[in-house]
Structures are given as C-alpha cells and as structure tokens.
N, C-alpha and C. Protein backbone atom coordinates (compact mmCIF):
# COMPACT_ATOMS: atom_id res chain seq x y z
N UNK A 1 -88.10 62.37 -115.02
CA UNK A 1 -86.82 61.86 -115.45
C UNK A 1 -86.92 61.45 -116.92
N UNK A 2 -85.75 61.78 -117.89
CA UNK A 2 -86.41 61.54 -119.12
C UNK A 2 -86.29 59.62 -119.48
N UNK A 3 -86.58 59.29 -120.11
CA UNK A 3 -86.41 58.12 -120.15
C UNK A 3 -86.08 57.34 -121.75
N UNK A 4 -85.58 58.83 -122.32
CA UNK A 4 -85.59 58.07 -123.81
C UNK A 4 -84.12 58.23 -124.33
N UNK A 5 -83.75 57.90 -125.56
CA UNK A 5 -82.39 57.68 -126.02
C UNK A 5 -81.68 59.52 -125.86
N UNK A 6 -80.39 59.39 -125.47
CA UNK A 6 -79.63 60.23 -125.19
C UNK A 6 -79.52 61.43 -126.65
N UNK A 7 -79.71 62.19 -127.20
CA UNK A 7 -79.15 62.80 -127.84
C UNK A 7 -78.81 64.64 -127.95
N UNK A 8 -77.61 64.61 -129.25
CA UNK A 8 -76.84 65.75 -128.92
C UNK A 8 -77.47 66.93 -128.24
N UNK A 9 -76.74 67.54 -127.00
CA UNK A 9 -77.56 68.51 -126.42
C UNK A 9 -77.82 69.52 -127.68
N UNK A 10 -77.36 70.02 -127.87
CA UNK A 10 -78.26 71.53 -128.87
C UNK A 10 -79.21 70.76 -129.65
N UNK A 11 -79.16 69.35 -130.10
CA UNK A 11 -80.33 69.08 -130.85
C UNK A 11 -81.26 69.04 -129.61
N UNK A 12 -81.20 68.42 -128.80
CA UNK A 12 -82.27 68.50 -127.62
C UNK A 12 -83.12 69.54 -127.22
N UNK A 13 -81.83 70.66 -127.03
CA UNK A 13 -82.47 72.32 -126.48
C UNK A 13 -83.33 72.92 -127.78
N UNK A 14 -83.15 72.55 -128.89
CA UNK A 14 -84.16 72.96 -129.76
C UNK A 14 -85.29 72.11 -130.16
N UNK A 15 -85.34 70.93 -129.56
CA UNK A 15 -86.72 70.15 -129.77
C UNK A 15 -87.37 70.94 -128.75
N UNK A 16 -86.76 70.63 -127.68
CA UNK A 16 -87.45 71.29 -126.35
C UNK A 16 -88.17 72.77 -126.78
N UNK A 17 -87.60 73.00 -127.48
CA UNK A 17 -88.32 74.84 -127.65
C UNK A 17 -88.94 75.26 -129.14
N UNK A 18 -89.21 73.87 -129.80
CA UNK A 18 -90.22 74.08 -130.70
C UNK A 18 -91.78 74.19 -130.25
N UNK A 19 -92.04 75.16 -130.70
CA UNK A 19 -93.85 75.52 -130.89
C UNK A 19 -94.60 74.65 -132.02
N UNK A 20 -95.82 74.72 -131.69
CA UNK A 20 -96.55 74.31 -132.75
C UNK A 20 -96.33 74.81 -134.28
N UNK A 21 -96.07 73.90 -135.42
CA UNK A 21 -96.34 74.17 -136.54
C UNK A 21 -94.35 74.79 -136.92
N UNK A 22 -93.76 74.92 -135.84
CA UNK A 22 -92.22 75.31 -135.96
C UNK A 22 -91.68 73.27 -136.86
N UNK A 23 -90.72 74.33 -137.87
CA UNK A 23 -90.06 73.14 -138.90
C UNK A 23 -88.59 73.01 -138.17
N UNK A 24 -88.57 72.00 -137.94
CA UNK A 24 -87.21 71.02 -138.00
C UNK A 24 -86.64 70.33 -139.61
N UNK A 25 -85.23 70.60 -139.70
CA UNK A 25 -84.85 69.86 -141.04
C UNK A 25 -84.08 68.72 -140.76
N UNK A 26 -83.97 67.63 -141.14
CA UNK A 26 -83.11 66.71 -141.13
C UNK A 26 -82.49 66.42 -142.66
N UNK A 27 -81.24 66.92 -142.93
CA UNK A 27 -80.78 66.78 -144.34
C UNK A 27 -79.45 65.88 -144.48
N UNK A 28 -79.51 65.63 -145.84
CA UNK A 28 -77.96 64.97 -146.02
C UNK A 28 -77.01 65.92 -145.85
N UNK A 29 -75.90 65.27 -146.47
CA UNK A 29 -74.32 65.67 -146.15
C UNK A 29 -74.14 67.28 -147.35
N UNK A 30 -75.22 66.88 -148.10
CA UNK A 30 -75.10 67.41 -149.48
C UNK A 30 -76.08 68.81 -149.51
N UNK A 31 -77.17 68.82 -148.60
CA UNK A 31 -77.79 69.74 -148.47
C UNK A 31 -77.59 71.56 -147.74
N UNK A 32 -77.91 72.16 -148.92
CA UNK A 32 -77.16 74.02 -148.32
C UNK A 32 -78.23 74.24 -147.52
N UNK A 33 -77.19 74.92 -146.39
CA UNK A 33 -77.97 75.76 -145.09
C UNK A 33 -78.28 77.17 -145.58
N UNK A 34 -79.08 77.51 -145.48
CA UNK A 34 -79.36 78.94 -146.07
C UNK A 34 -79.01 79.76 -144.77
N UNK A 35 -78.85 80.89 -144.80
CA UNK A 35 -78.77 81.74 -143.09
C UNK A 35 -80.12 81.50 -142.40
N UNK A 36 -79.73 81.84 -141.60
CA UNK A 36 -81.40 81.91 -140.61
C UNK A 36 -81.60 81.00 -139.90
N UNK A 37 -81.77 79.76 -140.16
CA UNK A 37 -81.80 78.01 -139.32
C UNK A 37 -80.51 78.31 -138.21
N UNK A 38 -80.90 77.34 -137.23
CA UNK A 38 -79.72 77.36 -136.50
C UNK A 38 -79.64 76.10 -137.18
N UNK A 39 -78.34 76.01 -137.33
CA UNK A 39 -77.35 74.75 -137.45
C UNK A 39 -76.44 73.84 -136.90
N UNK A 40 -77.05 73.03 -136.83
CA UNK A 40 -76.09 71.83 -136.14
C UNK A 40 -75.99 70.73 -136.46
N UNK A 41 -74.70 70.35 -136.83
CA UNK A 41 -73.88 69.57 -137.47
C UNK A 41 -73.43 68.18 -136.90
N UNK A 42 -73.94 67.29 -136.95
CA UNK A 42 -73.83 65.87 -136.64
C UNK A 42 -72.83 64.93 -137.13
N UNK A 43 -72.91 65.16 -138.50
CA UNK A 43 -71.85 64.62 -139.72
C UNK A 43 -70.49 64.56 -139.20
N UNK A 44 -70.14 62.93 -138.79
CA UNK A 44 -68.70 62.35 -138.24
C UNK A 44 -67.72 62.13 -140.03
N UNK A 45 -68.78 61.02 -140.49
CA UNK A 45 -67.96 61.22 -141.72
C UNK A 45 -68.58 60.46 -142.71
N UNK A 46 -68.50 59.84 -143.81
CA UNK A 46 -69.60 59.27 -144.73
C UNK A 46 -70.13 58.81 -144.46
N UNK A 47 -71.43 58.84 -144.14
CA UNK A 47 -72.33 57.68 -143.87
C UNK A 47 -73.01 57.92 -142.31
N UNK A 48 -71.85 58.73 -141.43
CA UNK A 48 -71.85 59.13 -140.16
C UNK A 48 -72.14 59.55 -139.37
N UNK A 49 -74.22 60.17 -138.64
CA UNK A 49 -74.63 59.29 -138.86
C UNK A 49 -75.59 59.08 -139.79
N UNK A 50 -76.52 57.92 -139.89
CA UNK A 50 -77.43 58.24 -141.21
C UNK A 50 -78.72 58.97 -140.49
N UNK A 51 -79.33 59.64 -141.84
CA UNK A 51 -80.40 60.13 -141.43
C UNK A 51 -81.28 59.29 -140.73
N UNK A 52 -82.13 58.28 -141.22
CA UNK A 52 -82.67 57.49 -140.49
C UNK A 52 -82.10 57.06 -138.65
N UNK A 53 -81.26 56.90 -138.51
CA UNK A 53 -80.72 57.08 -137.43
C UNK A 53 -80.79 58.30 -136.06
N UNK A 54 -80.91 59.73 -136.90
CA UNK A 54 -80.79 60.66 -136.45
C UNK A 54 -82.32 61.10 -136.42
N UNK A 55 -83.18 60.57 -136.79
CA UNK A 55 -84.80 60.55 -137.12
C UNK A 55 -85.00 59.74 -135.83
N UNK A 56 -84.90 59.00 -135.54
CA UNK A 56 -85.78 58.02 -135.05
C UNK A 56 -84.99 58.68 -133.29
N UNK A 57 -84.07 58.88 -133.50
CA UNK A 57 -83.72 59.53 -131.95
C UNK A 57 -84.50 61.27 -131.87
N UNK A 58 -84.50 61.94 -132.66
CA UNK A 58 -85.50 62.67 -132.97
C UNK A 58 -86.86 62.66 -132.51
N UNK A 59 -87.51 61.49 -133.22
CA UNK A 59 -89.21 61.55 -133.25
C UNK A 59 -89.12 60.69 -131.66
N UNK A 60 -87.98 60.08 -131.00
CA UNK A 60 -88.19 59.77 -129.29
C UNK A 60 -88.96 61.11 -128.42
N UNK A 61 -88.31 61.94 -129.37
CA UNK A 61 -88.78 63.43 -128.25
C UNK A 61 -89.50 64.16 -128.74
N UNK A 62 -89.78 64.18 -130.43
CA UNK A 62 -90.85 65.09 -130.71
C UNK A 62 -91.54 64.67 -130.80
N UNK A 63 -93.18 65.55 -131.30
CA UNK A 63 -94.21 65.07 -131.62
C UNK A 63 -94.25 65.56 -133.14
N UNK A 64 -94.82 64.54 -133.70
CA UNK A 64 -94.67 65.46 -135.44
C UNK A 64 -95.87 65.42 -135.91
N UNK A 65 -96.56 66.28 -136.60
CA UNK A 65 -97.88 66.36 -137.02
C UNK A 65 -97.37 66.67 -138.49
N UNK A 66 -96.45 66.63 -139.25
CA UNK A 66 -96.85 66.83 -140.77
C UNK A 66 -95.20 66.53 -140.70
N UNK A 67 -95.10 66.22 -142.19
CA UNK A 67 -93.54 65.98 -143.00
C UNK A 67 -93.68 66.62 -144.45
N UNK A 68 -92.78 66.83 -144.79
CA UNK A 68 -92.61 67.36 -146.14
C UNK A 68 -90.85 66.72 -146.64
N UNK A 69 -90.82 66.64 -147.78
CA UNK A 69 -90.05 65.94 -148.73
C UNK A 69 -90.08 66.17 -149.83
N UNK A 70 -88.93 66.00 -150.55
CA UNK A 70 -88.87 66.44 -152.41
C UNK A 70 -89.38 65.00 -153.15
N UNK A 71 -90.21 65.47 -153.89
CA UNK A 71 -90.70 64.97 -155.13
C UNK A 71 -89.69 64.09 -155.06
N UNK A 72 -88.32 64.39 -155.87
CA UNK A 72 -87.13 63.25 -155.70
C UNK A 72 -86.94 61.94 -154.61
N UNK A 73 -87.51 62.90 -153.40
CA UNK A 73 -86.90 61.50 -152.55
C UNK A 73 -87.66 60.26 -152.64
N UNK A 74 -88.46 60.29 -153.40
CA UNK A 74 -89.52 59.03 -153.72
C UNK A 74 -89.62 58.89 -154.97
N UNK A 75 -88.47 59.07 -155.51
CA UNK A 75 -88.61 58.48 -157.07
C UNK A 75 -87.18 57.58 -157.08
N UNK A 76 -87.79 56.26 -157.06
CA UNK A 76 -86.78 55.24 -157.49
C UNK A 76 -85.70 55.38 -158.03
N UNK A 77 -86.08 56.11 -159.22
CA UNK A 77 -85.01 56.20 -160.12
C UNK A 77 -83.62 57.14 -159.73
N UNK A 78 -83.96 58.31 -159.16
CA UNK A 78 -83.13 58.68 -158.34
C UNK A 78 -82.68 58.57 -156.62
N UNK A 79 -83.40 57.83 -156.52
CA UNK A 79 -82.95 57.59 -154.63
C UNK A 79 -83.65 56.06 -154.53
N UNK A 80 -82.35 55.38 -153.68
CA UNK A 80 -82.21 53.64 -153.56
C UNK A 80 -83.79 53.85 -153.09
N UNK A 81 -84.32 52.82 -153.17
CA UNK A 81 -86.21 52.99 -152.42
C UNK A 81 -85.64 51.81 -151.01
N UNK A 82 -86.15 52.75 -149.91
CA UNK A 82 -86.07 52.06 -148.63
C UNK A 82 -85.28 52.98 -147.81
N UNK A 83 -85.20 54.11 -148.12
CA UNK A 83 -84.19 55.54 -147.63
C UNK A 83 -85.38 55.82 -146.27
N UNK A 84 -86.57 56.17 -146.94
CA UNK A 84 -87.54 57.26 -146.79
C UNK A 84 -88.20 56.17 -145.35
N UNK A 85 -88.53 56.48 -144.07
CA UNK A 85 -88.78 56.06 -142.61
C UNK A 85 -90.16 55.94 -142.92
N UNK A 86 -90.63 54.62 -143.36
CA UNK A 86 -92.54 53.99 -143.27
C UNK A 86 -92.83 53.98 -141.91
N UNK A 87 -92.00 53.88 -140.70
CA UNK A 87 -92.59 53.97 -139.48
C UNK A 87 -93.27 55.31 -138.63
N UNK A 88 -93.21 56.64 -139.70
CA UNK A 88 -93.94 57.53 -139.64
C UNK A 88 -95.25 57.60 -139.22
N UNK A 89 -95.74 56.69 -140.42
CA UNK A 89 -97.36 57.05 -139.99
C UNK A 89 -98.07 58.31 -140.79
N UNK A 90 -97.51 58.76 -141.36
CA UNK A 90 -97.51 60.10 -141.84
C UNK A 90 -97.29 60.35 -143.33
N UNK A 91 -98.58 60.69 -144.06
CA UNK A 91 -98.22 60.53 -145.47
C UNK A 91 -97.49 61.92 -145.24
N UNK A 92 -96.29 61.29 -146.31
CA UNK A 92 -95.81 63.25 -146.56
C UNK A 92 -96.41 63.88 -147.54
N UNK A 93 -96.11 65.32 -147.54
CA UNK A 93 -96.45 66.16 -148.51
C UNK A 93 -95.29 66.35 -149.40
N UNK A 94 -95.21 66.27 -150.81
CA UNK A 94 -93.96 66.04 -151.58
C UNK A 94 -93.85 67.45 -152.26
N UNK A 95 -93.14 68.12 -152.23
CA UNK A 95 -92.74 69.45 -153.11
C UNK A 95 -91.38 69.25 -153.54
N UNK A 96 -91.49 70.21 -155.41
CA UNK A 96 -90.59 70.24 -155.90
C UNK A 96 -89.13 70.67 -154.84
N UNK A 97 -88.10 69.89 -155.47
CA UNK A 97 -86.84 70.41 -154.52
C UNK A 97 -85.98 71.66 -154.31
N UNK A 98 -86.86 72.44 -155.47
CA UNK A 98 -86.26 74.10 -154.97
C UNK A 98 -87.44 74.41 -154.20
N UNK A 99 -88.60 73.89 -153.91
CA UNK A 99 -89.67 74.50 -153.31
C UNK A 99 -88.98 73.92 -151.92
N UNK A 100 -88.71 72.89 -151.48
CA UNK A 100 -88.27 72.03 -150.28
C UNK A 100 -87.04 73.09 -149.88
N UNK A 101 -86.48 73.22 -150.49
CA UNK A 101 -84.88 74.31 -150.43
C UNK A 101 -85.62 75.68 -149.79
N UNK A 102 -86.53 76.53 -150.23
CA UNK A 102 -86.83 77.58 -150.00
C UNK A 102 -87.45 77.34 -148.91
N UNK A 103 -88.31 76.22 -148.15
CA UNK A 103 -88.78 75.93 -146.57
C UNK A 103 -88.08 75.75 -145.85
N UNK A 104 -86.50 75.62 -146.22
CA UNK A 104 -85.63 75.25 -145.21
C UNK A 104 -84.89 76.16 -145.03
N UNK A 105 -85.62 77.44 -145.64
CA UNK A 105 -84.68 78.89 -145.10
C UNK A 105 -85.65 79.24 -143.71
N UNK A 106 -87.39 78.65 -143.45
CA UNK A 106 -88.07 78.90 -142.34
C UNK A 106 -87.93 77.95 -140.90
N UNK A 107 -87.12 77.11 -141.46
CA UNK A 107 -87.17 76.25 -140.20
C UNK A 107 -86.52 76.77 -139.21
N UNK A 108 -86.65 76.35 -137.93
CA UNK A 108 -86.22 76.56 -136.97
C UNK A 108 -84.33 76.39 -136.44
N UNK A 109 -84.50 74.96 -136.88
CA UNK A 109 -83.42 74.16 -136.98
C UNK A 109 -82.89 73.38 -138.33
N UNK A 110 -81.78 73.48 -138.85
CA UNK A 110 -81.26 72.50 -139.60
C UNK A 110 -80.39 71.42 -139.07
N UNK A 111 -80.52 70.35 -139.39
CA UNK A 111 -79.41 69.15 -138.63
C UNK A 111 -79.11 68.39 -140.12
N UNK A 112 -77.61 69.01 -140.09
CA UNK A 112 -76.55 68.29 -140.69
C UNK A 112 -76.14 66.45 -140.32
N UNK A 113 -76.68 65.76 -141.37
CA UNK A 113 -76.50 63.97 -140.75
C UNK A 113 -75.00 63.56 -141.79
N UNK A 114 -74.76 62.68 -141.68
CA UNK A 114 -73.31 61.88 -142.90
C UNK A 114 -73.88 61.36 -143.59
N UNK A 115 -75.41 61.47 -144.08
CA UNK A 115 -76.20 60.78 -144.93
C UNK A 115 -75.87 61.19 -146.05
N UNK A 116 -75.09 60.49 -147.28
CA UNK A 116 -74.76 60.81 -148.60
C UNK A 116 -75.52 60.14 -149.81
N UNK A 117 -77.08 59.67 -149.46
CA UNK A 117 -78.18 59.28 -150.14
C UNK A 117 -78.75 60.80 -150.76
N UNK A 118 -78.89 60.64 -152.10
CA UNK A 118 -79.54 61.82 -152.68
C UNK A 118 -80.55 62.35 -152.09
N UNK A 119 -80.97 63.51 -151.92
CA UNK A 119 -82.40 63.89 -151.79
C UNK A 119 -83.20 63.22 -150.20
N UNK A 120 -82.02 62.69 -149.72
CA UNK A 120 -82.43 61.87 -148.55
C UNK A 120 -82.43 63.36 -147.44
N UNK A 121 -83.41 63.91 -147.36
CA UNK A 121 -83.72 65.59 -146.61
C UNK A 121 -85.13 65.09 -146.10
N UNK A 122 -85.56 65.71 -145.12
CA UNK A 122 -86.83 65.63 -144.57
C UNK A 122 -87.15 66.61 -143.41
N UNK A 123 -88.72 67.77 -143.93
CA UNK A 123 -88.64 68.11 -143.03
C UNK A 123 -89.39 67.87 -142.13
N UNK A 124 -89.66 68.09 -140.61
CA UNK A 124 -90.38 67.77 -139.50
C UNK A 124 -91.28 68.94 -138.96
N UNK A 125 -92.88 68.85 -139.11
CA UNK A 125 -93.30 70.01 -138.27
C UNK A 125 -93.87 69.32 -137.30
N UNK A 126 -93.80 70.22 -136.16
CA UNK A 126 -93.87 69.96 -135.12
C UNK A 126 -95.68 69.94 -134.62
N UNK A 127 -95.81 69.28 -133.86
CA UNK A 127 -97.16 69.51 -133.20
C UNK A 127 -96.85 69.54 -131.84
N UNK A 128 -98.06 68.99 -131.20
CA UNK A 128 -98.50 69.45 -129.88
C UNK A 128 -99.18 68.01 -128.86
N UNK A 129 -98.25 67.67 -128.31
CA UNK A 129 -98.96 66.18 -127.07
C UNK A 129 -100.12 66.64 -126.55
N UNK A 130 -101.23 66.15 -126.58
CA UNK A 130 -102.18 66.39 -125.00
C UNK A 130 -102.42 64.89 -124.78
C-alpha cells in the first residue's frame, strides 16, 4: 500500500518507470521544453506550485543518485539564495545553462512547476533502492 504524499498521476506513472541513470527535470515557469521529454505541466499560476514543493513530493518516491543545475542557480547575484533544496544530501554538479538546456532535451520527463525564480531548474537522475 503506498504510504507517501499523493501526487499527479502522470507524474507518478513516470517515476514509476524510470531506470537507472534515466533524468527527470523539474523547471520553472520560464524554462523551454525541447521535443522529446514527455511533458507535464503542473503550473496553476504564479508561484503555483513552487518547485521546491513539487521536489520534495517527488524525492517521496524517487531515489536520486546525482543532480545537476546551472552555474546560475547558485549565484547570488542572480537567484534569491535559499531557492536551491540543502535537504538533498547531494552535492550537485553545476553546468553552464545552455549545457543544462541541451540535457533537458535527454530526459525522460519534463515537469512544468509556477516557479517564477530564475534559473530555479533542476535536474534529477535517478538511481536504484536495494
């Protein structure tokens, strides 16, 4: 029986059917879907919901063995500092943001959040429970 927080079925059916080393995206309001990702769209309306929000019901069901993020999303100067989820555990790996853009044509999934924080994108690879 599952026992963890409820969320949107198609985000569900594609946690459920990630493989090892398969990328999940979690992006702002602001971020382009390239073709290829399936897409699904969360975004009620500014703010609606936030990424962090949509993360943490997320990592209830996955397992994550690596993150990746733009250079940007950890520079003060452009993004409020306190965006980016310390309850990870997980140093990320930071790549330039057209390099971050071009990994998110391989992911599996893209999930559209109402997060209108710059650069507030993150992606999720997946691992493996034993």
């Amino acid at each position: 029986m599952k026992r963890s927080p409820l969320l949107h079925a198609e985000l569900s059916h594609v946690i459920a059917s990630l493989g090892h080393g398969d990328m999940l995206v979690l992006g702002d309001a602001g971020l382009p879907i390239p073709d290829g990702p399936r897409r699904i769209d969360l975004a009620v309306a500014r703010g609606v919901p936030r990424l962090d929000d949509v993360l943490q019901a997320v990592l209830s069901e996955m397992q994550v063995e690596g993150i990746v993020v733009a250079d940007e999303a950890l520079d003060d100067a452009k993004n409020p500092p306190g965006w980016y989820p310390q309850s990870l555990g997980i140093a990320p790996q930071t790549v330039p943001h057209e390099e971050f853009k071009r990994r998110t044509a391989k992911a599996r999934a893209m999930v559209r959040t109402g997060e209108c924080t710059p650069y507030a994108n993150i992606i999720l690879i997946a691992g493996v429970k034993f």
